[in-house]
N, C-alpha and C. Protein backbone atom coordinates (compact mmCIF):
# COMPACT_ATOMS: atom_id res chain seq x y z
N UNK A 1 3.82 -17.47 28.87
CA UNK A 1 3.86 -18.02 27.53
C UNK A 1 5.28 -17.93 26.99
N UNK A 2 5.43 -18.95 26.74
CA UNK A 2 6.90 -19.27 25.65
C UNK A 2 7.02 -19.04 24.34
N UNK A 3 8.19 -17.88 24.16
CA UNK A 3 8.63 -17.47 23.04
C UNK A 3 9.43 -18.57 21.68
N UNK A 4 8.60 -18.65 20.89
CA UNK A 4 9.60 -19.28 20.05
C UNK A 4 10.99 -18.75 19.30
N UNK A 5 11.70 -19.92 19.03
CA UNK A 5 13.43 -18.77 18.52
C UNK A 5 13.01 -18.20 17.16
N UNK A 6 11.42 -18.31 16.38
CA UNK A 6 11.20 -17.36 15.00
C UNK A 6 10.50 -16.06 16.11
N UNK A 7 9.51 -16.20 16.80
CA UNK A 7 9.59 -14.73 17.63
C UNK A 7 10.73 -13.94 17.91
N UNK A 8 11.39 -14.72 18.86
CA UNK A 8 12.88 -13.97 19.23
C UNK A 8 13.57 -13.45 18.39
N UNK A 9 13.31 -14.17 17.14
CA UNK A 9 15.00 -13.86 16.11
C UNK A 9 13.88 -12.73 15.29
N UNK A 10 12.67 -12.68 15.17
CA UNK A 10 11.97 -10.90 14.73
C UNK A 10 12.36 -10.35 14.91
N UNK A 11 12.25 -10.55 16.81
CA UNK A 11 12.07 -9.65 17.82
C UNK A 11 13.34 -8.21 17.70
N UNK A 12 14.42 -9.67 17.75
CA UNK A 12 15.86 -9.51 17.67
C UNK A 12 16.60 -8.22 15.70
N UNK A 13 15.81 -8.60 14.75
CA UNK A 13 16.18 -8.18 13.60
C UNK A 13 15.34 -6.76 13.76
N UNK A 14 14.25 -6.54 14.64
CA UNK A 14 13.34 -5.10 14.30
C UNK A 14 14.04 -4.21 15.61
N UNK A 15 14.77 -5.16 16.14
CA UNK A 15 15.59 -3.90 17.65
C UNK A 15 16.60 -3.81 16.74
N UNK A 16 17.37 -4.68 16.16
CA UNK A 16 19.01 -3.80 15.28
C UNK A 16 18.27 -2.94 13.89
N UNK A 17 16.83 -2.80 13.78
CA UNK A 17 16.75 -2.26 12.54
C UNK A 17 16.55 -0.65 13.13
N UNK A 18 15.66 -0.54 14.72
CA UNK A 18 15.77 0.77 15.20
C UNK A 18 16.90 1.00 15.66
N UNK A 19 18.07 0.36 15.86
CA UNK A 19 19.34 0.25 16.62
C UNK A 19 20.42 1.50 15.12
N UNK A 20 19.96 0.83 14.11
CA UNK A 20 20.81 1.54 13.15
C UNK A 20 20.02 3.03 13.05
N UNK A 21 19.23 4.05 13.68
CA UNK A 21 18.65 4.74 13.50
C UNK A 21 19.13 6.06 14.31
N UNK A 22 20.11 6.72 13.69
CA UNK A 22 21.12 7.56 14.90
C UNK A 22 20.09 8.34 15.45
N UNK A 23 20.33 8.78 16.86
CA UNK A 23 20.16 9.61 17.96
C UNK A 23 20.83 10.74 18.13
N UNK A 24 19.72 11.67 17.90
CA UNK A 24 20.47 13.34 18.07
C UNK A 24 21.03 13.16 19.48
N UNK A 25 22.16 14.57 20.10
CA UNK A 25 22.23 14.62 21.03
C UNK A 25 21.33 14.60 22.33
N UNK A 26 20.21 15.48 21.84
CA UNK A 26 18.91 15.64 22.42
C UNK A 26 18.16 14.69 22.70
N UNK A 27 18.10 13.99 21.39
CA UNK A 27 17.38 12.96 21.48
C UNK A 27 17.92 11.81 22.99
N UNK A 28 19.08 11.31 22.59
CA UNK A 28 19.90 10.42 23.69
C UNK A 28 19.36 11.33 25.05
N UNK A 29 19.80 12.18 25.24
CA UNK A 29 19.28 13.12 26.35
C UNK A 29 18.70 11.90 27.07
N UNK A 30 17.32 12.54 26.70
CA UNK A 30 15.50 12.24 26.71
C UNK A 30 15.28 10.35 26.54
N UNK A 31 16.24 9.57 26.24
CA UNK A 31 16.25 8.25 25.75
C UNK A 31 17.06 7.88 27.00
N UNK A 32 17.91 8.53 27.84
CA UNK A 32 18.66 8.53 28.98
C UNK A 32 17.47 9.03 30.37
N UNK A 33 16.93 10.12 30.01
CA UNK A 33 15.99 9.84 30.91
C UNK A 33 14.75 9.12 30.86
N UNK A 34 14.40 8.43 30.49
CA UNK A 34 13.28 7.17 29.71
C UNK A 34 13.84 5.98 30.45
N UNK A 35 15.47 5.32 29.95
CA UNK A 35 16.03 4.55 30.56
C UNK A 35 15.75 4.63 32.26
N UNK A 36 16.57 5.59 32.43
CA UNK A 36 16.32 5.53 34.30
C UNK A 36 14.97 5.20 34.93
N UNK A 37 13.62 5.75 34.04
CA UNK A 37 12.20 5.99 34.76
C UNK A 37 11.82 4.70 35.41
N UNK A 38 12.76 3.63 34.41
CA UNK A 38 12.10 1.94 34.54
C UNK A 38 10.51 1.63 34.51
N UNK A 39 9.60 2.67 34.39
CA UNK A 39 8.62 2.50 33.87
C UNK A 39 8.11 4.08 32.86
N UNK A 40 6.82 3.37 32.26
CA UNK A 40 6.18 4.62 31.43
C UNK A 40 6.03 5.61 31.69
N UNK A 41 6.78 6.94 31.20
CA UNK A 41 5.87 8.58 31.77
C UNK A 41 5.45 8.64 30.96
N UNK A 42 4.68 9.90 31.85
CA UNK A 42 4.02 11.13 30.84
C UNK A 42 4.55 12.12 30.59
N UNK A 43 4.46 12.97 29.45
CA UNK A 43 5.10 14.03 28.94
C UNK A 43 5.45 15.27 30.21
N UNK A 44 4.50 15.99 31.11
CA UNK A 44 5.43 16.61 31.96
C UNK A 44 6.39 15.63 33.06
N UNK A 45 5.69 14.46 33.26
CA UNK A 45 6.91 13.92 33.91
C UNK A 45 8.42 13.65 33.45
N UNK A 46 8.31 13.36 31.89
CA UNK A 46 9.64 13.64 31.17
C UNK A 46 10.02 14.72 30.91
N UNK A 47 9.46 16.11 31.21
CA UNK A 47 10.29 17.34 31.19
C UNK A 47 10.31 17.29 32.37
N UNK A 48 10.07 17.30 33.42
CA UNK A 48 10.68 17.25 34.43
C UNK A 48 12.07 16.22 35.02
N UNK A 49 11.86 15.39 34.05
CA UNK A 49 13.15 14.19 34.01
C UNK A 49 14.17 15.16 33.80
N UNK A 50 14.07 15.89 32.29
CA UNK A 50 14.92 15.94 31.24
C UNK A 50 15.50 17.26 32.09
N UNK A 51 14.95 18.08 32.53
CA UNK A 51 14.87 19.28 33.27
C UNK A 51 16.25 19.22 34.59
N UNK A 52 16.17 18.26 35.09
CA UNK A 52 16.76 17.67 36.33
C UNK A 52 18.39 17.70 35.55
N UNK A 53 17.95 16.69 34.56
CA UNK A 53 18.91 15.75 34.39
C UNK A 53 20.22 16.73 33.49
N UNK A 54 19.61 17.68 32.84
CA UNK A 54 20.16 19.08 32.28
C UNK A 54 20.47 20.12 32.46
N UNK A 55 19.59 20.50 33.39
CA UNK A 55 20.05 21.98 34.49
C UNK A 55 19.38 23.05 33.35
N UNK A 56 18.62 22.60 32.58
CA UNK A 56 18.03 23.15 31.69
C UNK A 56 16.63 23.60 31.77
N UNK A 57 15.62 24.09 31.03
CA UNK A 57 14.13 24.20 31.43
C UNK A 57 13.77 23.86 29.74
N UNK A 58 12.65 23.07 29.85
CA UNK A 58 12.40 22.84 28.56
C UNK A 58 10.80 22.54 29.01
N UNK A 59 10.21 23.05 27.10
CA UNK A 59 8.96 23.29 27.12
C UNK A 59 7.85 22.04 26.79
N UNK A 60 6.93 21.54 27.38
CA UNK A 60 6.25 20.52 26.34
C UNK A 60 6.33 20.10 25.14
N UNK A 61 6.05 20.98 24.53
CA UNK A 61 6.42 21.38 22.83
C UNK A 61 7.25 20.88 22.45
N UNK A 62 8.61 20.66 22.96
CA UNK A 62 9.58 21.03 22.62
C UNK A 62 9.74 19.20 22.76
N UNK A 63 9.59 19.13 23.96
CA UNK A 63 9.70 17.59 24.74
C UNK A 63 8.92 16.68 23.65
N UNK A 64 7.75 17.01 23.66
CA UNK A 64 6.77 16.33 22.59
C UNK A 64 7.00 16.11 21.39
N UNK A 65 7.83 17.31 20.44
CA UNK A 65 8.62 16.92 19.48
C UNK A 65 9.99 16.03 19.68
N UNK A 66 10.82 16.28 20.35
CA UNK A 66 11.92 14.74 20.83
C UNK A 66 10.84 13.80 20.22
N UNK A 67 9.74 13.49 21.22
CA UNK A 67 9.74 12.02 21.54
C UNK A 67 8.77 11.66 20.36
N UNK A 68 8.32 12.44 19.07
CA UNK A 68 7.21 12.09 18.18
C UNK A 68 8.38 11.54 17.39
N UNK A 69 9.58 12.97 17.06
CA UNK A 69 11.03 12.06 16.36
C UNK A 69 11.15 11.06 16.69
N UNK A 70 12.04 10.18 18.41
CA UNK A 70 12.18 9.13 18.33
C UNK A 70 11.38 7.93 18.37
N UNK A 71 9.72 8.34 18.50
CA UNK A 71 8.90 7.09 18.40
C UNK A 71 9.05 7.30 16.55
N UNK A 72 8.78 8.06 15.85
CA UNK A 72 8.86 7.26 14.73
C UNK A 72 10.30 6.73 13.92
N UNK A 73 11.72 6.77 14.78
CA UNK A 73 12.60 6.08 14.69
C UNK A 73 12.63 4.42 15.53
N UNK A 74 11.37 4.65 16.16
CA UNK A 74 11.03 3.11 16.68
C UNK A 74 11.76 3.24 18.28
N UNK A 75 12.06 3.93 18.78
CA UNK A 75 12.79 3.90 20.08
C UNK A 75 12.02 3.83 21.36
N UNK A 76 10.85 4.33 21.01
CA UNK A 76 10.18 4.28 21.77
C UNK A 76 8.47 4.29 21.80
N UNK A 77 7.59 3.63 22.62
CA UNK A 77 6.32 2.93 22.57
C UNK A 77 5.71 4.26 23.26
N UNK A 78 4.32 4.38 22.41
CA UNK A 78 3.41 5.71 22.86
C UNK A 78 2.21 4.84 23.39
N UNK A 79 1.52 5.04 24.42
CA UNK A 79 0.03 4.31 24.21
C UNK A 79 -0.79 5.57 25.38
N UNK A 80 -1.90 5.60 25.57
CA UNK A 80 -2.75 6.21 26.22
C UNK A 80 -3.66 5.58 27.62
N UNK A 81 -3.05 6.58 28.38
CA UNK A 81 -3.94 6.10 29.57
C UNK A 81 -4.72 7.03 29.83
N UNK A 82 -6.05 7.23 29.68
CA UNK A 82 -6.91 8.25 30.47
C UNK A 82 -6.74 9.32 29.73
N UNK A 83 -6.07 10.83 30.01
CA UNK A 83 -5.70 11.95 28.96
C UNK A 83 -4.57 11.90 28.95
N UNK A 84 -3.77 11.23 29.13
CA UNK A 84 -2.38 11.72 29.23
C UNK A 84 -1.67 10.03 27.97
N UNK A 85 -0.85 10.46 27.64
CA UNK A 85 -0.24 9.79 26.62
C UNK A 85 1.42 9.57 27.64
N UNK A 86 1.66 8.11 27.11
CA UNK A 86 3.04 7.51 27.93
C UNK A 86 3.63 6.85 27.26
N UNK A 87 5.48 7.24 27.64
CA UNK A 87 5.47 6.60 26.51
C UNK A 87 6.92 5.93 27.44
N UNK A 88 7.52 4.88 26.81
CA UNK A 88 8.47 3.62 27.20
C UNK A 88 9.77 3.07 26.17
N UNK A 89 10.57 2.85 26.86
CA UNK A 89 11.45 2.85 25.37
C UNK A 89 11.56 1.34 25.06
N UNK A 90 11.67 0.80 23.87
CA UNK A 90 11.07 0.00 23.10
C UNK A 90 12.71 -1.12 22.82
N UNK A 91 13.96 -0.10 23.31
CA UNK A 91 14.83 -1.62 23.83
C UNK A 91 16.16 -0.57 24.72
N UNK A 92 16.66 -1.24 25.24
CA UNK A 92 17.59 -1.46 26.88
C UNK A 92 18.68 0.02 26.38
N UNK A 93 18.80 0.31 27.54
CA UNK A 93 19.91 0.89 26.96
C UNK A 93 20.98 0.33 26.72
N UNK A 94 21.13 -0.64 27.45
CA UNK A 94 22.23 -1.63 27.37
C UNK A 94 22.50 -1.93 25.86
N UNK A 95 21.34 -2.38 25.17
CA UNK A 95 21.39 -3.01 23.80
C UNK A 95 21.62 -1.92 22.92
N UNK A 96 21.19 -0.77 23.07
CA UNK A 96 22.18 0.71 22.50
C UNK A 96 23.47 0.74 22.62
N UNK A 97 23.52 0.78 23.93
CA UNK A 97 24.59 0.97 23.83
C UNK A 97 26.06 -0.67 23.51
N UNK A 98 25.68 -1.48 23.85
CA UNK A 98 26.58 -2.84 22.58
C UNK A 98 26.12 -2.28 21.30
N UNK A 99 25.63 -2.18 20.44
CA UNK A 99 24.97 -1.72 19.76
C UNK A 99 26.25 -0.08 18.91
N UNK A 100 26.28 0.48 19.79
CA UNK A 100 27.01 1.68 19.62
C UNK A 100 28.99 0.93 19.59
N UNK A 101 29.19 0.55 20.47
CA UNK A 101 30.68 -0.43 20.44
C UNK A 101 30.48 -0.72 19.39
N UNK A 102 29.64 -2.18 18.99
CA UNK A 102 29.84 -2.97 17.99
C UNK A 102 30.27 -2.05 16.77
N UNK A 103 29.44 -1.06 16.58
CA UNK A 103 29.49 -0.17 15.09
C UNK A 103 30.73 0.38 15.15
N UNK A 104 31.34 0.65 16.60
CA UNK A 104 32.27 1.40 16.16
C UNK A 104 33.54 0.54 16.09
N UNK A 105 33.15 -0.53 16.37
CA UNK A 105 34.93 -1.22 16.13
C UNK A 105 34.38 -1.94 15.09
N UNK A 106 33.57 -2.67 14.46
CA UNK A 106 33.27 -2.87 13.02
C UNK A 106 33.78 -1.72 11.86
N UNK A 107 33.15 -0.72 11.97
CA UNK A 107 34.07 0.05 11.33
C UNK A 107 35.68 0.85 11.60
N UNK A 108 36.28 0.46 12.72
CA UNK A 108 37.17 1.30 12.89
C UNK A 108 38.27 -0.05 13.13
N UNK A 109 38.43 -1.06 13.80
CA UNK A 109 38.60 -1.66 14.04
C UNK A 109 39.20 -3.17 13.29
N UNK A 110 38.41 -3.25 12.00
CA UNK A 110 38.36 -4.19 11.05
C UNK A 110 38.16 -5.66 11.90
N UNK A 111 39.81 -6.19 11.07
CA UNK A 111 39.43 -8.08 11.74
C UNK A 111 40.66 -7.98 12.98
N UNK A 112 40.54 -6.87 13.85
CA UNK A 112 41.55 -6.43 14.83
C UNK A 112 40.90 -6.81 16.30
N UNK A 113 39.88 -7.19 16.27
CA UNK A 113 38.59 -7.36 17.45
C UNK A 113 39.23 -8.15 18.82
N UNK A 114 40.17 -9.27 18.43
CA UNK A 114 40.72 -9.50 19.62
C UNK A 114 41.80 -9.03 20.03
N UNK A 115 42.67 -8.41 19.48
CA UNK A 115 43.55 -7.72 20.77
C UNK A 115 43.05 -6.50 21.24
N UNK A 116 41.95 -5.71 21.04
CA UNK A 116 41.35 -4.70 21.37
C UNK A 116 40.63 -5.19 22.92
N UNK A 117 40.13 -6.09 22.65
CA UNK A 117 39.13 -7.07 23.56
C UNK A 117 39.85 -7.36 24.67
N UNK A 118 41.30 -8.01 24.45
CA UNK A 118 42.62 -8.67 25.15
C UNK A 118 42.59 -6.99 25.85
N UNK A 119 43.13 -5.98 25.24
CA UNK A 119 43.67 -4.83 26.19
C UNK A 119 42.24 -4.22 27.11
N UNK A 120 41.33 -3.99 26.60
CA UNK A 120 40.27 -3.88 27.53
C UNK A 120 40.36 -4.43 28.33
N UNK A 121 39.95 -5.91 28.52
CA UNK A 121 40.43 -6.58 30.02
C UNK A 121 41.01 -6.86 30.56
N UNK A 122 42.66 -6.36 30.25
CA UNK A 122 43.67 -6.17 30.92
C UNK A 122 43.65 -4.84 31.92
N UNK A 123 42.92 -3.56 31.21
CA UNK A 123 42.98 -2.64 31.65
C UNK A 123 41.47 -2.22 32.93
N UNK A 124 40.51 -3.35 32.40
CA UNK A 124 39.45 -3.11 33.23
C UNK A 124 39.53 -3.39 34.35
N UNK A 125 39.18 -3.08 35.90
CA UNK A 125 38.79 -3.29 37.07
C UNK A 125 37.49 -3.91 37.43
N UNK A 126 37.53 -5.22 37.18
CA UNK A 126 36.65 -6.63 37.25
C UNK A 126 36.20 -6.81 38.83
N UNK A 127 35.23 -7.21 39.27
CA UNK A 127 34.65 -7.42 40.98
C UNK A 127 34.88 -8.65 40.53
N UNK A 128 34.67 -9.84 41.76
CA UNK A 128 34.69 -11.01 41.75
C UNK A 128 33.55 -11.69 40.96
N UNK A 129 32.31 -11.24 41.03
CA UNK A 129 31.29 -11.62 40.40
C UNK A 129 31.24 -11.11 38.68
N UNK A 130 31.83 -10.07 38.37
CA UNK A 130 31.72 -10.05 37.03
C UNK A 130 33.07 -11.17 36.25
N UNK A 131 34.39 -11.18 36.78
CA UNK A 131 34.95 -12.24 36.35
C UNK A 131 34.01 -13.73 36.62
N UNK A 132 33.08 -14.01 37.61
CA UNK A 132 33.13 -15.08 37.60
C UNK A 132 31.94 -15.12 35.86
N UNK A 133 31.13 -14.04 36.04
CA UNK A 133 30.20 -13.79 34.66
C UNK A 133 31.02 -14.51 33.28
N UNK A 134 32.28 -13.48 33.21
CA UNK A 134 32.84 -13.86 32.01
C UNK A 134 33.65 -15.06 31.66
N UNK A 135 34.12 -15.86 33.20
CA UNK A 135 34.29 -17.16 33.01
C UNK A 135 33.49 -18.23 31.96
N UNK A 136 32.16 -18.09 32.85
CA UNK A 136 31.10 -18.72 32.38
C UNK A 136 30.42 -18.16 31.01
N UNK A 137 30.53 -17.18 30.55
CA UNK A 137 30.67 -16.62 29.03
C UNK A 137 31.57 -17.34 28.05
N UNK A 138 32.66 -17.41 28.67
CA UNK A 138 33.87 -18.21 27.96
C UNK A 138 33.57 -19.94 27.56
N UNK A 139 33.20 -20.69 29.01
CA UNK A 139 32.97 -21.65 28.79
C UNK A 139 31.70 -22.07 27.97
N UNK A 140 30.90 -21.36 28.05
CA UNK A 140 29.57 -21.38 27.35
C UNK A 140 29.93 -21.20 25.63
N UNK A 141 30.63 -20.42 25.07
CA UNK A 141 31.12 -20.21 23.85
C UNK A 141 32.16 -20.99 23.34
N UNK A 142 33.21 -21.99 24.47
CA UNK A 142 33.63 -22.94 24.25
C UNK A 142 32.97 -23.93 23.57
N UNK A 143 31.91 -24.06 24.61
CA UNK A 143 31.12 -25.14 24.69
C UNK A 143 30.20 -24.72 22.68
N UNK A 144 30.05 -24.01 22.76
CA UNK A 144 28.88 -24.31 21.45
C UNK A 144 29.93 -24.19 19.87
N UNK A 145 31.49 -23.67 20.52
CA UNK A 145 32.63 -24.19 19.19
C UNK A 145 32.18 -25.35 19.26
N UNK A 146 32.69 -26.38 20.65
CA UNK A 146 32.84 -27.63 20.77
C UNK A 146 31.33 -28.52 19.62
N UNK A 147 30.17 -27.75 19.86
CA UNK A 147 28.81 -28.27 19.06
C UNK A 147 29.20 -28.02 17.73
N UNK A 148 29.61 -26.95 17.33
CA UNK A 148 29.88 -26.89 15.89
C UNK A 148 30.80 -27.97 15.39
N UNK A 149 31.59 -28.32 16.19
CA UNK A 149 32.53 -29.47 14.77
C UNK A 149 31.81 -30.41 14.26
């Protein structure tokens, strides 16, 4: 089934509305191991994530509070299978993290955005396939100036 662009553009305004919703350290933690799972756990399987991923030991309790915080910051989806409760995170890390850039050169940055942009990809180490990506980024954003006049 096909999304219409008033779905999408919801879709799109209720992820930047949990997007503005800061993340304790802890929290990110636990939102970092969620990311990797690529699918739904369950609560000891995320202390055992978080456990790994920390060198730390942490308690249910403890885990269960994280994730009651960030589901009701919207970060992440709870539903029930059987006895055990699972839960999924509710957008990319990727989109966190653009998300995290954007804010910070919006505020730090002002109307300075392209030579910041210019020295980044001067300084980045590009594979053949991600330049050819941002080629076609370029021309594509050409292309929809070119629609606007």
């Amino acid at each position: 089934m096909k999304k219409t662009n008033k779905e999408i553009s919801k879709k799109e305004v209720l992820k930047k509305q949990i997007l503005k919703k800061d993340l304790s350290p802890k929290e990110l933690q636990l939102m970092e191991c969620l990311w990797s799972a690529k699918k739904a756990k369950s609560v000891p399987k995320i202390v055992k994530l978080l456990s790994e991923k920390t060198q730390q030991e942490y308690a249910e309790s403890t885990v269960r509070t994280f994730l009651t915080r960030i589901e009701k910051k919207g970060y992440v989806y709870r539903f029930k299978d059987g006895q055990n409760y699972y839960y999924e995170p509710t957008v990319t890390e990727m989109d966190y993290r653009i998300f995290l850039h954007m804010e910070y050169i919006s505020k730090n940055i002002k109307d300075e955005e392209y030579p910041v942009i210019l020295e980044l990809l001067k300084r980045g180490k590009f594979s053949k396939k991600e330049i050819k990506t941002m080629k076609k980024l370029l021309n594509d954003m050409e292309k929809m100036k070119e629609k606007e006049k």
